[in-house]
Protein backbone atom coordinates (compact mmCIF):
# COMPACT_ATOMS: atom_id res chain seq x y z
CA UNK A 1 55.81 -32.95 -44.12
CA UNK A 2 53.20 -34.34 -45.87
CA UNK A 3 50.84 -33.83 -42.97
CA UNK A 4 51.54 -30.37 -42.85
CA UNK A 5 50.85 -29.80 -46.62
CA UNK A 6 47.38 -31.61 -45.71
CA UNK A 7 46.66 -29.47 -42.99
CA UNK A 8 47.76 -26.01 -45.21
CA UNK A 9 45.48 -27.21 -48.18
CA UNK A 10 42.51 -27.59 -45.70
CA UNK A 11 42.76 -23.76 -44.26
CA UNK A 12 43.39 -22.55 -47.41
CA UNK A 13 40.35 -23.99 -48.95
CA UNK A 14 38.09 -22.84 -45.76
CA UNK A 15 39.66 -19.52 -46.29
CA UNK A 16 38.48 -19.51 -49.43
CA UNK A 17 35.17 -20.47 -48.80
CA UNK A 18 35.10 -17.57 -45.86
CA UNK A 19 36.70 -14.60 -47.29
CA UNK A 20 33.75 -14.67 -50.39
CA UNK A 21 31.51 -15.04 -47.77
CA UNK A 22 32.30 -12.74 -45.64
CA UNK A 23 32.49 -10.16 -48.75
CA UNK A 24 28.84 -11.03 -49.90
CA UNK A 25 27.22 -9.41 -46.35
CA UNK A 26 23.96 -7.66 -47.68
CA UNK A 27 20.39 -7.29 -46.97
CA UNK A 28 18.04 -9.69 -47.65
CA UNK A 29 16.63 -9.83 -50.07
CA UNK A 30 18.68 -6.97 -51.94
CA UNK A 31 15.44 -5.15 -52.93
CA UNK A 32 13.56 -5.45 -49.67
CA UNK A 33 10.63 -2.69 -49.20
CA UNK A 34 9.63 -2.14 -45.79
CA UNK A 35 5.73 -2.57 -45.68
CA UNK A 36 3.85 0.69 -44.26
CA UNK A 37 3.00 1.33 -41.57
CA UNK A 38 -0.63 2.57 -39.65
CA UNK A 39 -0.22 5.99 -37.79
CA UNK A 40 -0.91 5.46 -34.20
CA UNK A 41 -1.35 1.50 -34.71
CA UNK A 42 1.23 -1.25 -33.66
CA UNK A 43 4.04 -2.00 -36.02
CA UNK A 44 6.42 -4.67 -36.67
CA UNK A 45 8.49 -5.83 -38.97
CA UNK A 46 11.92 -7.58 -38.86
CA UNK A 47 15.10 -6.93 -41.82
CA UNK A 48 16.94 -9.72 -42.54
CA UNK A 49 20.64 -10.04 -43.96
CA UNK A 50 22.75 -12.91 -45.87
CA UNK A 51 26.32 -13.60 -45.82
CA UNK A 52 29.01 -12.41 -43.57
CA UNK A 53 29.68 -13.48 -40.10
CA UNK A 54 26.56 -13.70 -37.68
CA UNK A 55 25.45 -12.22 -35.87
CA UNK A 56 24.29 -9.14 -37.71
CA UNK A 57 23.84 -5.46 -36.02
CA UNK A 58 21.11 -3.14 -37.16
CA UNK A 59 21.48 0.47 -37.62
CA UNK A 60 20.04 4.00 -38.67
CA UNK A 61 23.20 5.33 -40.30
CA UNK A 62 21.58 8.92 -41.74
CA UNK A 63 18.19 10.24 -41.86
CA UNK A 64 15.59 9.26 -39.64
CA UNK A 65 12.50 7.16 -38.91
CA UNK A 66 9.05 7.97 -38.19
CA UNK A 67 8.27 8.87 -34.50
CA UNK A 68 7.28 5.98 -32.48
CA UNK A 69 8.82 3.46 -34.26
CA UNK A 70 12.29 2.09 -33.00
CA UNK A 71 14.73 0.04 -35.14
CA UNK A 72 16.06 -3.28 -32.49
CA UNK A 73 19.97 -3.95 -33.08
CA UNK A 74 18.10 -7.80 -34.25
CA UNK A 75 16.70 -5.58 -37.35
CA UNK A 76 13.42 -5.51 -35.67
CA UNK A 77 11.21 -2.16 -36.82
CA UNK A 78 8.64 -1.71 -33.87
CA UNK A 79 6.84 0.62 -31.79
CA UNK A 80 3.63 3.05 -32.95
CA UNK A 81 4.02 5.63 -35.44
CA UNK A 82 2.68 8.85 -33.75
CA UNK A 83 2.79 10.98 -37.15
CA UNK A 84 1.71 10.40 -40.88
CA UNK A 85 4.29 10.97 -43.97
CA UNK A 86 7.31 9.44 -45.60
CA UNK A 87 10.63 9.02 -43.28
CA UNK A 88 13.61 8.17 -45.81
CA UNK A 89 17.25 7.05 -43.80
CA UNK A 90 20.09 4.73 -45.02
CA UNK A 91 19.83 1.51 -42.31
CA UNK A 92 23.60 -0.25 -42.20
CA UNK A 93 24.34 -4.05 -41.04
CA UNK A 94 27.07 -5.28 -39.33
CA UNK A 95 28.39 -8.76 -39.24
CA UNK A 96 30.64 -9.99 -36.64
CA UNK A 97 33.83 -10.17 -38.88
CA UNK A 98 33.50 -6.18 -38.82
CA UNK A 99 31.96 -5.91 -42.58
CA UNK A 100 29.69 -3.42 -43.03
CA UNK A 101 26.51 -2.90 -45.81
CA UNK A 102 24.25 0.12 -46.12
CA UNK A 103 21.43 0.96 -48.16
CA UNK A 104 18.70 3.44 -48.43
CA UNK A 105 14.81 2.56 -47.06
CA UNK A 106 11.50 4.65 -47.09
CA UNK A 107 9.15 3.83 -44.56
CA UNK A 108 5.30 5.41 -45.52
CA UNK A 109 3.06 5.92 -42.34
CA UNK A 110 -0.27 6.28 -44.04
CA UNK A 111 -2.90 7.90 -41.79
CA UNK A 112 -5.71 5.25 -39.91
CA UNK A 113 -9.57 4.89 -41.80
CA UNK A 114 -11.47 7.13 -39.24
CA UNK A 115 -15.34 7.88 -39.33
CA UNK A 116 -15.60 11.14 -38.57
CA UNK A 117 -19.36 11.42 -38.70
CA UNK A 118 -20.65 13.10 -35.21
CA UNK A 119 -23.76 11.18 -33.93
CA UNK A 120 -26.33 11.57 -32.94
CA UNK A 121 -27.18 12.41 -36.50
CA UNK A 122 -29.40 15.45 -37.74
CA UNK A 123 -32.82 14.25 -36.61
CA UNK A 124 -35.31 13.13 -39.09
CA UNK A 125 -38.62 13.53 -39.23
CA UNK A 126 -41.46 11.27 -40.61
CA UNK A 127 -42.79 12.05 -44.49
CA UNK A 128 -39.92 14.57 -45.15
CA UNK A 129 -36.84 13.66 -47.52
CA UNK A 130 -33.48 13.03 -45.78
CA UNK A 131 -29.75 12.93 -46.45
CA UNK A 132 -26.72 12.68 -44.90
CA UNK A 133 -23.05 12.52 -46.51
CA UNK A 134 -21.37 10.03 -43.64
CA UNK A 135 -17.52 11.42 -43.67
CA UNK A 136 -14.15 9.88 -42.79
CA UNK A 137 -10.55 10.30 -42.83
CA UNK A 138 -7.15 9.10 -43.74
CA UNK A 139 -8.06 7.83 -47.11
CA UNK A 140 -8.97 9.30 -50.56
CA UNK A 141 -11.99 7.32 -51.24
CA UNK A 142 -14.26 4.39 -49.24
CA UNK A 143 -16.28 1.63 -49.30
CA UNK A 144 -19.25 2.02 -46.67
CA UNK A 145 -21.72 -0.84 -45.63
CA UNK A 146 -23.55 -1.74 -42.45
CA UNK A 147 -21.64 -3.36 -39.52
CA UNK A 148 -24.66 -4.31 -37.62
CA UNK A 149 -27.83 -2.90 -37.17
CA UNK A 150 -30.32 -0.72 -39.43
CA UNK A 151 -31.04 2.86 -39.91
CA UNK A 152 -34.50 3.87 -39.51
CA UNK A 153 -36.83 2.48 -41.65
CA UNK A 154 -37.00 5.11 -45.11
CA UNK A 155 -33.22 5.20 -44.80
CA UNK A 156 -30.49 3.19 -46.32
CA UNK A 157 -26.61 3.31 -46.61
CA UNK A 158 -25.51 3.70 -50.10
CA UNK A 159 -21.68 2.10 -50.97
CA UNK A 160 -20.46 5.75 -51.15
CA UNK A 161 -21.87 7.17 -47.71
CA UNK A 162 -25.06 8.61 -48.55
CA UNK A 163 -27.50 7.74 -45.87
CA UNK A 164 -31.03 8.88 -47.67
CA UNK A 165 -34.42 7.84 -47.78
CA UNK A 166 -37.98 9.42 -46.57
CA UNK A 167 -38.29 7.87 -43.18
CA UNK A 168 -41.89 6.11 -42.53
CA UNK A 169 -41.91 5.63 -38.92
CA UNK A 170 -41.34 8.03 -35.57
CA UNK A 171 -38.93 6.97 -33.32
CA UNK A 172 -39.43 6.69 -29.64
CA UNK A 173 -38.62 10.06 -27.65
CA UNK A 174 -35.07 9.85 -26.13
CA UNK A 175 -34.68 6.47 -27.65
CA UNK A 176 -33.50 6.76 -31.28
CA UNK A 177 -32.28 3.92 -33.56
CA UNK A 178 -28.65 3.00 -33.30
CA UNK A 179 -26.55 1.42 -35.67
CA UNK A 180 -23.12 1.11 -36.58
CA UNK A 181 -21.22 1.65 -39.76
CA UNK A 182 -18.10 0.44 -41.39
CA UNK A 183 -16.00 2.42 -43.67
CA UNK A 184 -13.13 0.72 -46.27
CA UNK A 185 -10.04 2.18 -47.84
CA UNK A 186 -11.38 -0.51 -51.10
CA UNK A 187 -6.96 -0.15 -51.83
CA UNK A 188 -6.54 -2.17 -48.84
CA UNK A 189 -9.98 -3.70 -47.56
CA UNK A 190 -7.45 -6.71 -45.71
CA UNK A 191 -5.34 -4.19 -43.78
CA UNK A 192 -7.04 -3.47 -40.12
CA UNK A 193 -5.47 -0.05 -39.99
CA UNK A 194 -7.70 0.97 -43.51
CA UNK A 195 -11.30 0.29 -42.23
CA UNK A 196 -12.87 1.53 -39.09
CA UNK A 197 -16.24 1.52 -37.60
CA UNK A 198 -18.16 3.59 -36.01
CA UNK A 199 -22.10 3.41 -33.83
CA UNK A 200 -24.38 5.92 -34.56
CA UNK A 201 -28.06 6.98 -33.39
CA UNK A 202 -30.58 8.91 -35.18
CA UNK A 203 -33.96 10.37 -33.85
CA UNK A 204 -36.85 10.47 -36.37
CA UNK A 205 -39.78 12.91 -35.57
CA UNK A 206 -43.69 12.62 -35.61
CA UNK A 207 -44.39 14.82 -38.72
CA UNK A 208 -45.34 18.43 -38.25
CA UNK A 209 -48.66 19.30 -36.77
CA UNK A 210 -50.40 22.46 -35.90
CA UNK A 211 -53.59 23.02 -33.63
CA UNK A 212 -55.46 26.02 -32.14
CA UNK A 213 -58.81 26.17 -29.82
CA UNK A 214 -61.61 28.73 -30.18
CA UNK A 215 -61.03 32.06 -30.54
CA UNK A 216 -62.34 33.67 -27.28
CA UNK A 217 -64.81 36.69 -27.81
CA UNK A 218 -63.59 39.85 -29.26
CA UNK A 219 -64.46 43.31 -28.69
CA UNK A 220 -63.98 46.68 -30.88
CA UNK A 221 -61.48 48.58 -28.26
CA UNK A 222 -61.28 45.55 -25.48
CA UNK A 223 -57.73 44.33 -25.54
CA UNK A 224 -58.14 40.66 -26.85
CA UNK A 225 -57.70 38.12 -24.44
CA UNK A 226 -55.69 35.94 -27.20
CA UNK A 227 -55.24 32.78 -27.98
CA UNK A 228 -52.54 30.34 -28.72
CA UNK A 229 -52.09 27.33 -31.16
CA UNK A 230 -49.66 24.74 -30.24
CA UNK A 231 -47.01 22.77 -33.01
CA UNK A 232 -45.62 19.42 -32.04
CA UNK A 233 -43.29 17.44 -34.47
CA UNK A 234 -41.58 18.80 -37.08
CA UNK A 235 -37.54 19.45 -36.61
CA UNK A 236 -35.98 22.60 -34.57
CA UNK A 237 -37.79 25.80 -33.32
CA UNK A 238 -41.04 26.93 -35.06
CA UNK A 239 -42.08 29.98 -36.78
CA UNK A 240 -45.69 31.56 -37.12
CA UNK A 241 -47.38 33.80 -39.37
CA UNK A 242 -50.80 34.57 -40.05
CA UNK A 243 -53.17 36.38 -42.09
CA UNK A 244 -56.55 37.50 -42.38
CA UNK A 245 -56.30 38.53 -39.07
CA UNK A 246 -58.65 41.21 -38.09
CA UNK A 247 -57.52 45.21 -38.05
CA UNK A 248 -55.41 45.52 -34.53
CA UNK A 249 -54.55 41.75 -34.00
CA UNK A 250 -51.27 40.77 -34.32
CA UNK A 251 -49.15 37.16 -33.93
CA UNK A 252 -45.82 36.20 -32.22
CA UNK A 253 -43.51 34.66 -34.54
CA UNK A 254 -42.26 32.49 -32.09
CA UNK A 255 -44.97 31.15 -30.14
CA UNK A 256 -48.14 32.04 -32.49
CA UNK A 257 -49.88 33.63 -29.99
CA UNK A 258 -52.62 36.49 -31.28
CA UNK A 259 -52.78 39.49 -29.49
CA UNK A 260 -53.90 43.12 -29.56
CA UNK A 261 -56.85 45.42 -29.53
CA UNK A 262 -59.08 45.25 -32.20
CA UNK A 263 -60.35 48.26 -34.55
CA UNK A 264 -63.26 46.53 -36.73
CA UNK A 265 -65.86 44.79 -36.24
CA UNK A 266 -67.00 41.72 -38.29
CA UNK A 267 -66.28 37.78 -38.60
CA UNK A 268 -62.90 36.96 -39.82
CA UNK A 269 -60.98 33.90 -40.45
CA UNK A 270 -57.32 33.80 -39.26
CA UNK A 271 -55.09 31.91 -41.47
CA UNK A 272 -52.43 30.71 -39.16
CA UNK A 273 -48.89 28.66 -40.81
CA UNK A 274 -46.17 27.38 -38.78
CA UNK A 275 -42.94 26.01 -40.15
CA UNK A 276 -40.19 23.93 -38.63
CA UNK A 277 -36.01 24.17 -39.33
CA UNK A 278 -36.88 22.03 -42.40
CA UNK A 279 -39.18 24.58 -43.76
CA UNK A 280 -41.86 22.04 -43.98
CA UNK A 281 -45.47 24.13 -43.22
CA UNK A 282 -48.68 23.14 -41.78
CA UNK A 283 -51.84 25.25 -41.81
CA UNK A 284 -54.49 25.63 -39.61
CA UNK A 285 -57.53 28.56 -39.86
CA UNK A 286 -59.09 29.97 -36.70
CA UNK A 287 -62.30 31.81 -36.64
CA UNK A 288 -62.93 35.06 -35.04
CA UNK A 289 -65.55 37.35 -34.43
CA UNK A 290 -65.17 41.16 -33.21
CA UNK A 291 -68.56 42.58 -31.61
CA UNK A 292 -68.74 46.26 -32.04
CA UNK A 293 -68.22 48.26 -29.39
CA UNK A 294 -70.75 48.39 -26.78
CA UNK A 295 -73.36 51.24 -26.91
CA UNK A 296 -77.44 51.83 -25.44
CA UNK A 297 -79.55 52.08 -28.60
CA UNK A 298 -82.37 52.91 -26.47
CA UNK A 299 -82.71 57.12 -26.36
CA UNK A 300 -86.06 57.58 -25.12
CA UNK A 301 -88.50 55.58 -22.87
CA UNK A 302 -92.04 55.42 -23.49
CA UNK A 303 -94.67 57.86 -21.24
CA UNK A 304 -96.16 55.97 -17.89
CA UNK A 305 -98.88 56.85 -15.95
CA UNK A 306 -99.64 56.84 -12.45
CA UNK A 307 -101.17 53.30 -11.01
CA UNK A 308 -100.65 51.61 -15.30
CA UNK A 309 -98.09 48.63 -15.58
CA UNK A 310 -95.59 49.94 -17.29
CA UNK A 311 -93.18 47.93 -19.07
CA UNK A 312 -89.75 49.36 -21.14
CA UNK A 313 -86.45 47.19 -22.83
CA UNK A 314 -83.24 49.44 -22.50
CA UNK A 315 -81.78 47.85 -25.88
CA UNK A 316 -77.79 47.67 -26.74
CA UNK A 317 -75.64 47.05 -29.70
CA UNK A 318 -72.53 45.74 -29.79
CA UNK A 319 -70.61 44.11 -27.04
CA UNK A 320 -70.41 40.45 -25.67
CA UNK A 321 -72.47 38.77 -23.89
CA UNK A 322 -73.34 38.96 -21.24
CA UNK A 323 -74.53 42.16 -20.41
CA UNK A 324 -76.04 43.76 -17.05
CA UNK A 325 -77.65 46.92 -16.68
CA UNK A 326 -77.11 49.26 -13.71
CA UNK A 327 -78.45 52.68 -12.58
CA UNK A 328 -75.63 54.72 -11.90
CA UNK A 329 -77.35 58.61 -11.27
CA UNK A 330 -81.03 59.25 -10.35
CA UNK A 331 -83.72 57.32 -9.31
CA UNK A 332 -87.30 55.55 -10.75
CA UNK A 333 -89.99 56.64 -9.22
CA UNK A 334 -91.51 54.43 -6.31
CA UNK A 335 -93.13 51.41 -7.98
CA UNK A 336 -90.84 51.08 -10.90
CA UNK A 337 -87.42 49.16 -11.17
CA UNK A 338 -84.83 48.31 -13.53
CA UNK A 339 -83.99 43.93 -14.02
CA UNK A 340 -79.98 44.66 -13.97
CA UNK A 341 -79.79 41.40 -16.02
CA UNK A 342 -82.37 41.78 -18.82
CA UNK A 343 -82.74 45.75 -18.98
CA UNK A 344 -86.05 45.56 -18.72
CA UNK A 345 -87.76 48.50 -17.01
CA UNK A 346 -91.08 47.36 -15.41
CA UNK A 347 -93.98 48.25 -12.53
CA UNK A 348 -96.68 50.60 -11.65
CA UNK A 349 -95.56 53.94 -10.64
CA UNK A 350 -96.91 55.88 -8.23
CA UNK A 351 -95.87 59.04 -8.38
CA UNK A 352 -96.18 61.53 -11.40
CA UNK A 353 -93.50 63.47 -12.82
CA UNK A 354 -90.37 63.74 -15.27
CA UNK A 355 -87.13 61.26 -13.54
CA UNK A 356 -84.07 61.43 -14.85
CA UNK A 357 -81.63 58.77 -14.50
CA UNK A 358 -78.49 57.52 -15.59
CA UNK A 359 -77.73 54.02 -16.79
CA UNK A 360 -74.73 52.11 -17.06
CA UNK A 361 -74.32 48.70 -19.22
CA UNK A 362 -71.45 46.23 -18.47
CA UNK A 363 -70.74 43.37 -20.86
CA UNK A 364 -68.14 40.59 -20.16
CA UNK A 365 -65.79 41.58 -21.69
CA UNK A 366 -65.40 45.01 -19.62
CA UNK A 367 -66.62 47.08 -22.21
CA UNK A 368 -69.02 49.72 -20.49
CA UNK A 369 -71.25 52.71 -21.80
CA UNK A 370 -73.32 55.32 -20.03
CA UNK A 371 -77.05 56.65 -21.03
CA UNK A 372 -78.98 59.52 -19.31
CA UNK A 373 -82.26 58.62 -19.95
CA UNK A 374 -86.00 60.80 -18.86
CA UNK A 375 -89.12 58.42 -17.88
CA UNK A 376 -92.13 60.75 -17.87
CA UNK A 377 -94.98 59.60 -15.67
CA UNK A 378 -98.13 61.16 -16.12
CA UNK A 379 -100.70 61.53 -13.60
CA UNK A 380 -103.95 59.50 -13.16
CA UNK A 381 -106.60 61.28 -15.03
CA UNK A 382 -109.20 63.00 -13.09
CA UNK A 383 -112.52 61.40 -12.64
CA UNK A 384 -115.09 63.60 -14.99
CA UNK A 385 -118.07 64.86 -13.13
CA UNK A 386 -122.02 64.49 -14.16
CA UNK A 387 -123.85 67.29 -14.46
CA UNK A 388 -127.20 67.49 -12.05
């Protein structure tokens, strides 16, 4: 009997100890805030209980979880979250003796630190201001600094972004300078998923330069043969003006060649500017001359006479040269002839009378003009006789 007593004191005081227990099943600890998680990065984190029987069971009991993520019976939170926001859902735990305790969790999936800055980077070019904002997501403010590398030298990476400078030095072509940035959410500068870093490459250019040849020659009513400058550096597509150009000349926007037909006649000086996409200018002045147009100043040839050297310049005005001389209509008499490249008329005629020709003058430039012109040729005087 008193064995029995023994034995009934001993399971009552065991019950006693296990009923309380079994009572006090909760999470643990009571206040437990699930850490957040990284949207498309690796999660994991494990919910623990106290009391009650073991072992526990893990559920969602209402609401829901972010996508990705999967809750393990253990209390095991794992998976990748596929989609920022807040997820609120009661989770319950369920001991072996069939007690059951619930509570309500909020689990935050808080976007990843992305640079979003494209590269290459606007180019640069040598002696001309630059700045660039470098951008990034999933964060309200950052921390940026240099991973590795340098930007061009000019340029440096300010704590906020600002990549700025005047850049001293032209990169290689096809070969610009790479280097890589890091941006930091500064809330959470320890946390992987709040940083992120990112290579980038920027091309600076030689600085804008302009430079044109000689102006070939120009004619009053000969369609210019033109001429046309060249730009190298600078940033994006150039654009030409000019001015000062003479009467009838015109230039291409796009490629600065000068074109046209003149209408006046002089020396000018061409003011020629070209500017790049960063409106940066360069100037360069090109000289140009317009002959007038051709023309045979010469009307009227001097009087010959039969078996005299006779000598006569056809004179021009205007035109380029060269210029050759031609007879076109008529003829000299026999002993005379015309030097097509001087215009010089020149021998000893032999034959008297009035010849009519027509001359034609060619310079280089194709300009032409026509001239009827009269050489008189008197005839050898008569001997005078002496009186017997």
């Amino acid at each position: 009997m008193r064995r029995f007593v023994r034995i009934f004191s001993i399971v009552a005081v065991l019950a006693a100890i296990i009923v309380p227990t079994a009572l006090a099943l909760g999470f643990s600890p009571y206040n437990q805030t699930l850490p957040d998680a990284i949207q498309n990065q690796p999660y994991s984190f494990t919910q623990t209980a106290r009391g009650g029987c073991t072992p526990y069971t893990f559920t969602v009991s209402s609401g829901s979880i972010p996508p990705g993520i999967q809750l393990q019976t253990g209390g095991t939170f794992t998976g990748t979250a596929t989609q920022s926001g807040t997820w609120g859902f009661y989770m319950d735990v369920g001991d072996n003796c069939g007690f059951h305790a619930q509570r309500p969790f909020t689990l935050n999936v808080i976007p990843k630190v992305t640079v979003t800055t494209a590269s290459p980077l606007a180019t640069g070019v040598v002696g001309v201001s630059y700045s660039l904002q470098l951008t990034a997501t999933g964060s309200s403010a950052y921390t940026w600094s240099l991973a590795s590398g340098a930007p061009p030298a000019g340029l440096t990476l300010s704590p906020s972004g600002l990549l700025s400078g005047t850049p001293t030095t032209a990169t290689t072509a096809g070969s610009p300078t790479s280097f890589t940035v890091l941006a930091v959410d500064p809330t959470a500068p320890g946390n992987p998923g709040r940083s992120d870093t990112k290579q980038l490459s920027l091309e600076i250019l030689a600085p804008l330069a302009a430079t044109v040849g000689t102006a070939p020659a120009a004619e009053v009513g000969i369609v210019f043969k033109g001429v046309k400058p060249t730009a190298s550096g600078g940033k994006g597509t150039y654009a030409w003006s000019a001015s000062g150009l003479p009467a009838g000349l015109t230039v291409d926007p796009t490629s600065g060649a000068i074109a046209g037909t003149p209408t006046a006649a002089g020396s000018f000086t061409a003011h020629l500017s070209v500017a790049d996409g960063n409106s940066t200018t360069v100037n360069v002045d090109l000289p140009i001359t317009v002959a007038a147009k051709l023309t045979i100043s010469t009307l009227r040839l001097p009087v010959a006479k039969v078996g005299r050297l006779f000598q006569a310049t056809i004179r021009t005005r205007g035109g380029a040269e060269p210029i050759k001389w031609k007879v076109t209509a008529g003829r000299f008499p026999v002993g005379i002839r015309l030097d097509t490249k001087t215009g010089v008329i020149s021998g000893t005629p032999r034959t008297a009378g009035i010849f009519t020709i027509r001359v034609t003058v060619t310079d280089k430039l194709g300009g032409t003009f026509e001239e009827r012109l009269n050489l008189v040729v008197k005839p050898k005087p008569k001997p005078i006789k002496k009186k017997k």
